[in-house]
N, C-alpha and C. Protein backbone atom coordinates (compact mmCIF):
# COMPACT_ATOMS: atom_id res chain seq x y z
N UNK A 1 -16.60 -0.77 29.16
CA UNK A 1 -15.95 -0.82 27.87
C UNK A 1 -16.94 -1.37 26.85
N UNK A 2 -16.50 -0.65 25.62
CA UNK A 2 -17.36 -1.46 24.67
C UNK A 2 -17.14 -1.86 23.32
N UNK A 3 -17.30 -2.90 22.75
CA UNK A 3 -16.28 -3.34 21.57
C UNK A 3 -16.91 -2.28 19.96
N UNK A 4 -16.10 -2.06 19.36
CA UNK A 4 -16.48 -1.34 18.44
C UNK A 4 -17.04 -1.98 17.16
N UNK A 5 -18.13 -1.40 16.63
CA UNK A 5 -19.07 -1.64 15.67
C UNK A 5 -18.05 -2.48 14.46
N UNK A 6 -17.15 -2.74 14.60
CA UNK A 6 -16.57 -3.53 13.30
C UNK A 6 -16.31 -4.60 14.41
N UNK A 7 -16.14 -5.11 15.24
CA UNK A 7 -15.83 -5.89 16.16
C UNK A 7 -16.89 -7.03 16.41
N UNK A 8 -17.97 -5.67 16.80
CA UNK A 8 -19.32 -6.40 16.77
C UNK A 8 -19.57 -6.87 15.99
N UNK A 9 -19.68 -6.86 14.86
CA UNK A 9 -19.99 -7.02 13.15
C UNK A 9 -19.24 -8.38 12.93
N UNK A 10 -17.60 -8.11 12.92
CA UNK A 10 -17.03 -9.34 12.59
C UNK A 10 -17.69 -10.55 13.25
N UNK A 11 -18.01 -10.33 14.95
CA UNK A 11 -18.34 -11.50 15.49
C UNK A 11 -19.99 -11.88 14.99
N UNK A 12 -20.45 -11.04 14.64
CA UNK A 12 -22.10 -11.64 13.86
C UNK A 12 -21.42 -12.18 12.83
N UNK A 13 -20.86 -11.48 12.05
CA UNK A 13 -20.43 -12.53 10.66
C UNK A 13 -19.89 -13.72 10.64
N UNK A 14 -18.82 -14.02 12.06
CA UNK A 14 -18.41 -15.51 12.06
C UNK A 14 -19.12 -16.57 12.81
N UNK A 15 -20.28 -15.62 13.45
CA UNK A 15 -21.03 -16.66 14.65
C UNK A 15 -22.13 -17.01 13.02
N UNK A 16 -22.57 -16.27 12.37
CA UNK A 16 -23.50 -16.69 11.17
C UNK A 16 -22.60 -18.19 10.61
N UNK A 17 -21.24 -17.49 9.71
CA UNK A 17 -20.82 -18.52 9.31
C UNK A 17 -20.40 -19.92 10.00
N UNK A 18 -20.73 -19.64 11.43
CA UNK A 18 -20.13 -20.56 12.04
C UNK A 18 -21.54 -22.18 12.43
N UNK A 19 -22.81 -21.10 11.99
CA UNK A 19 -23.92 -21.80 12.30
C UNK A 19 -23.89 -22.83 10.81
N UNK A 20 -23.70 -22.03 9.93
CA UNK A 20 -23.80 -22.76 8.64
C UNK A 20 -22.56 -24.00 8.01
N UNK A 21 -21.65 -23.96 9.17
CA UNK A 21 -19.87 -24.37 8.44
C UNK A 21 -20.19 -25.71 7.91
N UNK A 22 -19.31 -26.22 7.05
CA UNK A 22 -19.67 -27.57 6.15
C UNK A 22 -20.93 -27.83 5.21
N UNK A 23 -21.75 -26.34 5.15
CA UNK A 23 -22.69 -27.10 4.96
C UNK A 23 -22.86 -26.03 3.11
N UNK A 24 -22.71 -25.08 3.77
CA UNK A 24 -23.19 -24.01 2.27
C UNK A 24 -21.80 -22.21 2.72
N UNK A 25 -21.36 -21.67 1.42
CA UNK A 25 -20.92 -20.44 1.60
C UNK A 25 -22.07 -19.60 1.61
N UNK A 26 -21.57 -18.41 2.39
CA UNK A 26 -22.64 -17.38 2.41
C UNK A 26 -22.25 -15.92 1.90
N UNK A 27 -23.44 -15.46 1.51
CA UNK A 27 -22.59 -14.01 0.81
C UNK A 27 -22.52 -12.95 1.97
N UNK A 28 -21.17 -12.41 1.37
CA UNK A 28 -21.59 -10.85 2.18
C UNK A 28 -22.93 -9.89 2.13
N UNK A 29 -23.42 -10.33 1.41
CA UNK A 29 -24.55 -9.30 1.00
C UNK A 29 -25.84 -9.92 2.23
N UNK A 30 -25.82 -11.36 2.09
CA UNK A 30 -27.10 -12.12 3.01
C UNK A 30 -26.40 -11.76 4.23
N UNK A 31 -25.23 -12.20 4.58
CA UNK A 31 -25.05 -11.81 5.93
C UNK A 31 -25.52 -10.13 6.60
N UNK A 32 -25.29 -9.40 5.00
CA UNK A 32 -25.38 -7.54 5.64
C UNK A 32 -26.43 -7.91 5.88
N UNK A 33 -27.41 -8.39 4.87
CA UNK A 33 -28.95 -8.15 5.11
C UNK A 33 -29.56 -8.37 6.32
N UNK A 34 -28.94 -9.58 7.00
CA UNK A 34 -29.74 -10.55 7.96
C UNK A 34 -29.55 -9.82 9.02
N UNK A 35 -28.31 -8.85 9.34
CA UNK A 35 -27.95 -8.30 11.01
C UNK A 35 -27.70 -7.20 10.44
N UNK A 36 -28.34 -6.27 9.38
CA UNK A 36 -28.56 -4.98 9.55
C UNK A 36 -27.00 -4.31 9.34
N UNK A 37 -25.66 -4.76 8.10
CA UNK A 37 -24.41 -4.04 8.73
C UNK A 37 -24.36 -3.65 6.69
N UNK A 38 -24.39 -2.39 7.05
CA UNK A 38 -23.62 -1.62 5.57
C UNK A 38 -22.72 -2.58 4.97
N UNK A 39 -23.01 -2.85 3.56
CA UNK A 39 -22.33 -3.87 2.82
C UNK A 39 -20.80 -3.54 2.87
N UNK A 40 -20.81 -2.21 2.43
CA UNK A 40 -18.82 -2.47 2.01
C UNK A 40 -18.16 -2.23 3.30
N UNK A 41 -19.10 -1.91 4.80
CA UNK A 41 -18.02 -2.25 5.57
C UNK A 41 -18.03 -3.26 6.17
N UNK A 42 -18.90 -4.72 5.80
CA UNK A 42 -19.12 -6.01 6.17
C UNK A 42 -17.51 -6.49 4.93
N UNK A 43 -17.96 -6.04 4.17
CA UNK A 43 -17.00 -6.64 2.93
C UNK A 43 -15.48 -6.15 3.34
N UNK A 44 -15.71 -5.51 4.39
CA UNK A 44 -14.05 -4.41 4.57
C UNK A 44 -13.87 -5.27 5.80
N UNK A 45 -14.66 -5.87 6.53
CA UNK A 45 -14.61 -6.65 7.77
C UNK A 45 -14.02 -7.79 7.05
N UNK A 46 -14.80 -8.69 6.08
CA UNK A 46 -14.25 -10.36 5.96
C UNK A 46 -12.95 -9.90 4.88
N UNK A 47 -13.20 -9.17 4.84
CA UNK A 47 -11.37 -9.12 3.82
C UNK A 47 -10.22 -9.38 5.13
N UNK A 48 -10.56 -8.24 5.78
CA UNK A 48 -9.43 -8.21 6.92
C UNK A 48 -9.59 -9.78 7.85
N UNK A 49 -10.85 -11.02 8.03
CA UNK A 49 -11.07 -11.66 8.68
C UNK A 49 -10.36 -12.84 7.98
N UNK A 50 -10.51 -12.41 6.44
CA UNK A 50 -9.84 -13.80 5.43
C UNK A 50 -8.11 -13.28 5.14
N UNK A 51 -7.55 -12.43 5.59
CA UNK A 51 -6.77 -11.91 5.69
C UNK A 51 -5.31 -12.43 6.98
N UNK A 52 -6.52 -12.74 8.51
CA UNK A 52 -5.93 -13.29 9.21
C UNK A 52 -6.06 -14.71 9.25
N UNK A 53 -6.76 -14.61 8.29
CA UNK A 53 -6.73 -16.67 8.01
C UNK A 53 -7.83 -17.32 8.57
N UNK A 54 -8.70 -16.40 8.94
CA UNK A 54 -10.03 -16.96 9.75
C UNK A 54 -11.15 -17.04 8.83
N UNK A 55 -11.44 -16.58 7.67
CA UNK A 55 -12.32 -16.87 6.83
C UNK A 55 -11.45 -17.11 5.18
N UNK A 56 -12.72 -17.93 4.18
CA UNK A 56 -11.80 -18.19 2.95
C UNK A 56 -13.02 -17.69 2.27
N UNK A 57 -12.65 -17.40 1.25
CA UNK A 57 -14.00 -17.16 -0.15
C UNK A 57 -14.10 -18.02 -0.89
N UNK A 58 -15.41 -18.48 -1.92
CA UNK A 58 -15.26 -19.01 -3.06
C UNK A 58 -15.93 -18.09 -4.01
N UNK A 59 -15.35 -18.69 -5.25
CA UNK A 59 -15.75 -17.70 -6.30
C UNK A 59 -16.93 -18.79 -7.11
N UNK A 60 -17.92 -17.94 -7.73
CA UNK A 60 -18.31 -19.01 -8.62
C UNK A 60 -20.37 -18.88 -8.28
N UNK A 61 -20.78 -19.40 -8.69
CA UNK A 61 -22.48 -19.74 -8.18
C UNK A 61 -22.75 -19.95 -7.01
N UNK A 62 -22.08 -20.82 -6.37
CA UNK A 62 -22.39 -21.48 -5.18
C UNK A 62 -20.97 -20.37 -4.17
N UNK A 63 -20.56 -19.40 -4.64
CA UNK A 63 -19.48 -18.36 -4.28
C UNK A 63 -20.19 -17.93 -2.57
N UNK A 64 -19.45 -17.39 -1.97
CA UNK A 64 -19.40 -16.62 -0.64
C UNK A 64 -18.47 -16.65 0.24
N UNK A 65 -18.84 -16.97 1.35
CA UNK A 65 -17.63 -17.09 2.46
C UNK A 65 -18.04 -17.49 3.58
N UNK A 66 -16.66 -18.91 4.05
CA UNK A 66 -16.94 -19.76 4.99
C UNK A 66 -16.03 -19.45 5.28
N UNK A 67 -15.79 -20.28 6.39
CA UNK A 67 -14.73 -20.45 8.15
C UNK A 67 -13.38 -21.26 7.41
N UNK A 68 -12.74 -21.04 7.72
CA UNK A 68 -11.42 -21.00 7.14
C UNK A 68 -10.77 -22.57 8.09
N UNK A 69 -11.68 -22.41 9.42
CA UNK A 69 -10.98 -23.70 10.29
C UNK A 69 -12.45 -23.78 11.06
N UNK A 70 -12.56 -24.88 11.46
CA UNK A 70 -13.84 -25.52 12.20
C UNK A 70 -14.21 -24.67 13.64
N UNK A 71 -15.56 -24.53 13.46
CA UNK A 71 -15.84 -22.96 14.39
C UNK A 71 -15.57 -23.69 15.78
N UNK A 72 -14.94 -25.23 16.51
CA UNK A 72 -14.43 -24.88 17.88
C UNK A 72 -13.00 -24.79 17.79
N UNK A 73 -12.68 -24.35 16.54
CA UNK A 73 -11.31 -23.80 16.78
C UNK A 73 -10.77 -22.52 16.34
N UNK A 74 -11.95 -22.02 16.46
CA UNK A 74 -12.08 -19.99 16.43
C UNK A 74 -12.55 -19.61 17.72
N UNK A 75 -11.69 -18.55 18.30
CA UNK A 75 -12.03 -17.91 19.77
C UNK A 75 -12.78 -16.58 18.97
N UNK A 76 -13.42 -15.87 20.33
CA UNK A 76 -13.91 -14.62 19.83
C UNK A 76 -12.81 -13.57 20.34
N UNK A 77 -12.19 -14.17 21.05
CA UNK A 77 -10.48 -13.31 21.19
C UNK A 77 -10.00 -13.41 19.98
N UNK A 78 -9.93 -14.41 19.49
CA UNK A 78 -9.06 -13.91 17.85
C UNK A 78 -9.65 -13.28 17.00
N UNK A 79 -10.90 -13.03 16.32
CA UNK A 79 -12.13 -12.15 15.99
C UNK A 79 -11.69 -10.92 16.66
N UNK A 80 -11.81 -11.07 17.81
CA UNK A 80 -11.45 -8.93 18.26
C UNK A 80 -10.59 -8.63 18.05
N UNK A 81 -9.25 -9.09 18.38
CA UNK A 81 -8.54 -9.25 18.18
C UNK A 81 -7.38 -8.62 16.49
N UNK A 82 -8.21 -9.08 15.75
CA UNK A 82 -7.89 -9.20 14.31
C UNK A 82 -8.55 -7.36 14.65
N UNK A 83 -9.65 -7.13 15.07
CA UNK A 83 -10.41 -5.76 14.26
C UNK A 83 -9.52 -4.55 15.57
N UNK A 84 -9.50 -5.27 16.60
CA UNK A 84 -9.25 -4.05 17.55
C UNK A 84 -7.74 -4.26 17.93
N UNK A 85 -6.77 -4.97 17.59
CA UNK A 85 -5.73 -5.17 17.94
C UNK A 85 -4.69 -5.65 19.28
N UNK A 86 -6.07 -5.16 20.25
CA UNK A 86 -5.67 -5.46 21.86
C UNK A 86 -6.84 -5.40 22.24
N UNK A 87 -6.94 -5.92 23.52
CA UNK A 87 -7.95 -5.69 24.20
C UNK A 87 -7.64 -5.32 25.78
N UNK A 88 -6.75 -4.81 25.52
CA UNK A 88 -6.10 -4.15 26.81
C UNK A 88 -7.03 -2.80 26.69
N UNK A 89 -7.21 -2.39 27.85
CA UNK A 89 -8.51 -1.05 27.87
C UNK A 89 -7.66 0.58 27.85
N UNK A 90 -6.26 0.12 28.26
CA UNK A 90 -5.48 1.16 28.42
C UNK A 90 -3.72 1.11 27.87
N UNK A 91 -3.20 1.85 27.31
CA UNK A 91 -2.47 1.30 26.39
C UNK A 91 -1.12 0.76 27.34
N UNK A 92 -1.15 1.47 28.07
CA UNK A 92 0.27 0.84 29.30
C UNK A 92 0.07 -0.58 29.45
N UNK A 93 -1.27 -1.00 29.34
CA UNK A 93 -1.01 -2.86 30.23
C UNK A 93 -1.35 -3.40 28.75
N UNK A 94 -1.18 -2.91 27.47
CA UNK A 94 -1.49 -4.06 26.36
C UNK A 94 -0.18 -4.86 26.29
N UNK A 95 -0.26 -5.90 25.71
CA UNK A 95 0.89 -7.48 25.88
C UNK A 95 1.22 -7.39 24.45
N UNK A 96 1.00 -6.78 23.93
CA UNK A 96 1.89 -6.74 22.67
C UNK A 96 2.73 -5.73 21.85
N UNK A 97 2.07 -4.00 22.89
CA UNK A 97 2.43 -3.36 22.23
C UNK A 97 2.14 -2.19 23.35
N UNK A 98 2.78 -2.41 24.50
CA UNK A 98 2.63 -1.24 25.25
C UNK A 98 2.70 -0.14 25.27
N UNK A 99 2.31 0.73 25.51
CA UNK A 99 2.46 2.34 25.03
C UNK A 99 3.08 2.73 26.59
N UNK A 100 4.15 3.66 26.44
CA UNK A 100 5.16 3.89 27.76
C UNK A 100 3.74 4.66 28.61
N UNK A 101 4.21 4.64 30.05
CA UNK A 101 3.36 5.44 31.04
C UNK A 101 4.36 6.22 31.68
N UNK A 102 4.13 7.76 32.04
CA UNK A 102 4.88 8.37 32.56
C UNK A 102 4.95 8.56 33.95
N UNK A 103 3.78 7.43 34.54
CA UNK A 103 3.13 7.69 36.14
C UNK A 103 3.32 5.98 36.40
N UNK A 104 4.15 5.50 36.03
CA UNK A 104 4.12 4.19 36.25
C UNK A 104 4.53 3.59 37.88
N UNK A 105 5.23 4.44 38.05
CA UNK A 105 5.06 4.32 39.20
C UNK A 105 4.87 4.59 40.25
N UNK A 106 3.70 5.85 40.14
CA UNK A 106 2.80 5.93 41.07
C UNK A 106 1.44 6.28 40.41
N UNK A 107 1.20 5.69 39.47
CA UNK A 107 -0.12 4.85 39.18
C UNK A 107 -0.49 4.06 40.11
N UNK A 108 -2.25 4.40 40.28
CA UNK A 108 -2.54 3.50 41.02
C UNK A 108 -4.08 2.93 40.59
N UNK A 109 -3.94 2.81 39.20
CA UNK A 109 -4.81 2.04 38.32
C UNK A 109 -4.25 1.15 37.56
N UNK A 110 -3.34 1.24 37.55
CA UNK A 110 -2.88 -0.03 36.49
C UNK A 110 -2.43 -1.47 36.74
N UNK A 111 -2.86 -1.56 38.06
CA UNK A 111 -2.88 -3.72 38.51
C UNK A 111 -4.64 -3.50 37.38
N UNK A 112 -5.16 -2.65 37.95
CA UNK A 112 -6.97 -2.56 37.89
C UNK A 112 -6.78 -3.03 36.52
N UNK A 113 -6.79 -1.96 35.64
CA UNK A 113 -6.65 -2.48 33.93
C UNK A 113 -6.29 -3.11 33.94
N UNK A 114 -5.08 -3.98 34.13
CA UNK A 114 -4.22 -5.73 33.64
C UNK A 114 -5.33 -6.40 34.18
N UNK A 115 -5.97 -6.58 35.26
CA UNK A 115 -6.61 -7.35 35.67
C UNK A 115 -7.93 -7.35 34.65
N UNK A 116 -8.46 -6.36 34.39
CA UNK A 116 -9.35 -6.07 33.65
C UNK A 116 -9.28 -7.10 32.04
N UNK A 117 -7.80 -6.14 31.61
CA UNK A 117 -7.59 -6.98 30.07
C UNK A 117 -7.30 -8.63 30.48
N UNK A 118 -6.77 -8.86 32.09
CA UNK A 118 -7.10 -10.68 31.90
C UNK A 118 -8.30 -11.11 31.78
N UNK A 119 -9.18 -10.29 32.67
CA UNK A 119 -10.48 -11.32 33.02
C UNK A 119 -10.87 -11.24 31.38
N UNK A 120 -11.48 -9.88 30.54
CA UNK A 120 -11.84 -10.48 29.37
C UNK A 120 -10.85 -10.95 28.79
N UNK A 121 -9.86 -11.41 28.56
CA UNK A 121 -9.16 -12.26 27.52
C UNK A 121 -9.94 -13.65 28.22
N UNK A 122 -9.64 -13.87 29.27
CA UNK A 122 -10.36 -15.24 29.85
C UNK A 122 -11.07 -15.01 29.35
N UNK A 123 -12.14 -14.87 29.21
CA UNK A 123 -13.82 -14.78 28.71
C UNK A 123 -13.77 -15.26 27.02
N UNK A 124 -13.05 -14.20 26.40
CA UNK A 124 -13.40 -14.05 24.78
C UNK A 124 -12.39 -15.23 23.89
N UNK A 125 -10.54 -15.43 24.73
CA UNK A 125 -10.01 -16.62 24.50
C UNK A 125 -10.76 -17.82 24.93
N UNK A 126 -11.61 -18.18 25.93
CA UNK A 126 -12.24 -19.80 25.80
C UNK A 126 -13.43 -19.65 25.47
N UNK A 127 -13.92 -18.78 24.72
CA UNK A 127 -15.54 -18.90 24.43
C UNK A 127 -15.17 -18.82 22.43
N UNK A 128 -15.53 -20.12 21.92
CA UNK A 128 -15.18 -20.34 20.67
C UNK A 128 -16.72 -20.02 19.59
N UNK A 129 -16.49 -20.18 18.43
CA UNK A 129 -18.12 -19.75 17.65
C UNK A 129 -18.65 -20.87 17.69
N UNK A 130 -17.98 -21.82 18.14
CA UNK A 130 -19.02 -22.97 18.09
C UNK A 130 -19.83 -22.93 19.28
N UNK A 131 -19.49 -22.66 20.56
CA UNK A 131 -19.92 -22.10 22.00
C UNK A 131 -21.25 -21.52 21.61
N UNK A 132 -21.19 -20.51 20.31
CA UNK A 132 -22.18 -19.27 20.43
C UNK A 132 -23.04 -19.76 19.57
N UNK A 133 -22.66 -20.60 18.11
CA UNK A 133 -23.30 -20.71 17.17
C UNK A 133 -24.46 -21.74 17.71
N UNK A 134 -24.49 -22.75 18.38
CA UNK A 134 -25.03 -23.49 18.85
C UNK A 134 -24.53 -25.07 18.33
N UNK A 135 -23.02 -24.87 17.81
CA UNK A 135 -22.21 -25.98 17.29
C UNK A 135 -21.55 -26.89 17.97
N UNK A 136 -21.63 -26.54 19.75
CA UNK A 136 -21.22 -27.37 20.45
C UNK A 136 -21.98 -27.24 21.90
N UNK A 137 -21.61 -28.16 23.27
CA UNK A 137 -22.46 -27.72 23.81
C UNK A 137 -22.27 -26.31 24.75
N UNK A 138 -22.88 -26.21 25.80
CA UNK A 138 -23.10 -24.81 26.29
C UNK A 138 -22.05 -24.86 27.06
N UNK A 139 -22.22 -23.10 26.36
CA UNK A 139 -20.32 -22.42 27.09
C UNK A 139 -20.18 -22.29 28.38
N UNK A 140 -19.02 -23.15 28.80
CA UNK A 140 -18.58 -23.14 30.55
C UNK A 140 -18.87 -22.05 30.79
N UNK A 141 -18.97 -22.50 32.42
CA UNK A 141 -19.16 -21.75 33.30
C UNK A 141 -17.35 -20.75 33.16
N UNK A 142 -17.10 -19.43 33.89
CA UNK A 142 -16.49 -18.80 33.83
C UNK A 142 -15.68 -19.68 35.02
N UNK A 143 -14.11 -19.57 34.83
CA UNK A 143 -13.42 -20.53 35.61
C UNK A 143 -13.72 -19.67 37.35
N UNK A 144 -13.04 -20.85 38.14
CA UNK A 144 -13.28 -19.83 39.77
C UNK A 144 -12.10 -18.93 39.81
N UNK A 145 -10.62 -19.43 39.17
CA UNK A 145 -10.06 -18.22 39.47
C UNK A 145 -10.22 -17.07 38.96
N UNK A 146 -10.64 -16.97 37.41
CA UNK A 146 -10.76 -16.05 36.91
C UNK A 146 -12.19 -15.59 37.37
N UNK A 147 -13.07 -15.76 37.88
CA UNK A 147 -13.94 -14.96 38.75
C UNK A 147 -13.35 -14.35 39.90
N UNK A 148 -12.42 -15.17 40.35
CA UNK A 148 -11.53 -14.70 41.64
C UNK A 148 -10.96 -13.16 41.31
N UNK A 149 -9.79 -13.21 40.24
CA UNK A 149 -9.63 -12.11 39.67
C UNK A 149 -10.15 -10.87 39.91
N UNK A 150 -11.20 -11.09 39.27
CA UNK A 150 -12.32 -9.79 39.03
C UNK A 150 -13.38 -9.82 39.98
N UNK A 151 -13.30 -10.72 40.71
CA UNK A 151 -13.74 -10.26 42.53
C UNK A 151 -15.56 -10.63 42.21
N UNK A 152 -15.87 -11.38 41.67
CA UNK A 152 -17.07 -11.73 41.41
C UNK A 152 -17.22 -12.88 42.46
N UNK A 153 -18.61 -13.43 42.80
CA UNK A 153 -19.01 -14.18 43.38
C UNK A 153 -18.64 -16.16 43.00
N UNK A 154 -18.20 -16.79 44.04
CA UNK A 154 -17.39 -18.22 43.30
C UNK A 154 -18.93 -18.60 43.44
């Protein structure tokens, strides 16, 4: 799976703002510049990001846009979240908005996907921008059950 280019984007834009928080706003324009993302759809990103309450603007000289709440209390689950709506890989196992399956029950992929949309929610719900920005210290280890899960090595 792979997260989509506004997804990606949002999370450069809040891991940036998240390096800088308390200290200075930043523009949309320095942020496009710095990671390479087309201005008006960086600007179409923090609308929708200040929208869910995760970023604020100021207007003025010293104008741009900061973190709305202190970056260890932004997940990068709520960031995807906001741009991709689920992160369920298949629409039958999303938790908020399931889309009916007509093979539900004799599907025999769909423990696979739930398991799938847990392990990354584990991942992207406890890994915060402060984790990434370098605002706190280094991001846990992945828990044992949720390695258990997804059948990885304890």
């Amino acid at each position: 799976m792979q997260l989509s280019k506004k997804s990606d984007y949002a999370l450069r834009a809040m891991v940036e703002l998240a390096a800088c928080h308390n200290e200075v706003s930043i523009t949309a324009g320095a942020i496009a510049k710095k990671h390479e993302i087309p201005l008006p759809f960086l600007e179409q990103i923090l609308h929708d990001l200040k929208h869910a309450g995760l970023v604020k603007s100021r207007l003025g000289a010293s104008g741009g846009y900061c973190l709305a709440r202190a970056p260890k209390e932004i997940t990068f689950g709520q960031v995807i979240r906001v741009m991709e709506k689920s992160l369920a890989p298949i629409g039958c196992v999303d938790l908020t908005d399931p889309s009916p399956c007509a093979n539900f029950t004799s599907c025999r992929f769909h423990q696979v996907m739930a398991r799938l949309r847990d392990a990354m929610s584990g991942v992207v719900d406890h890994t915060t921008l402060a984790d990434v920005a370098g605002t706190a210290p280094p991001v846990p280890q992945v828990p044992r059950a949720l390695r258990a899960a997804v059948g990885t090595p304890t």
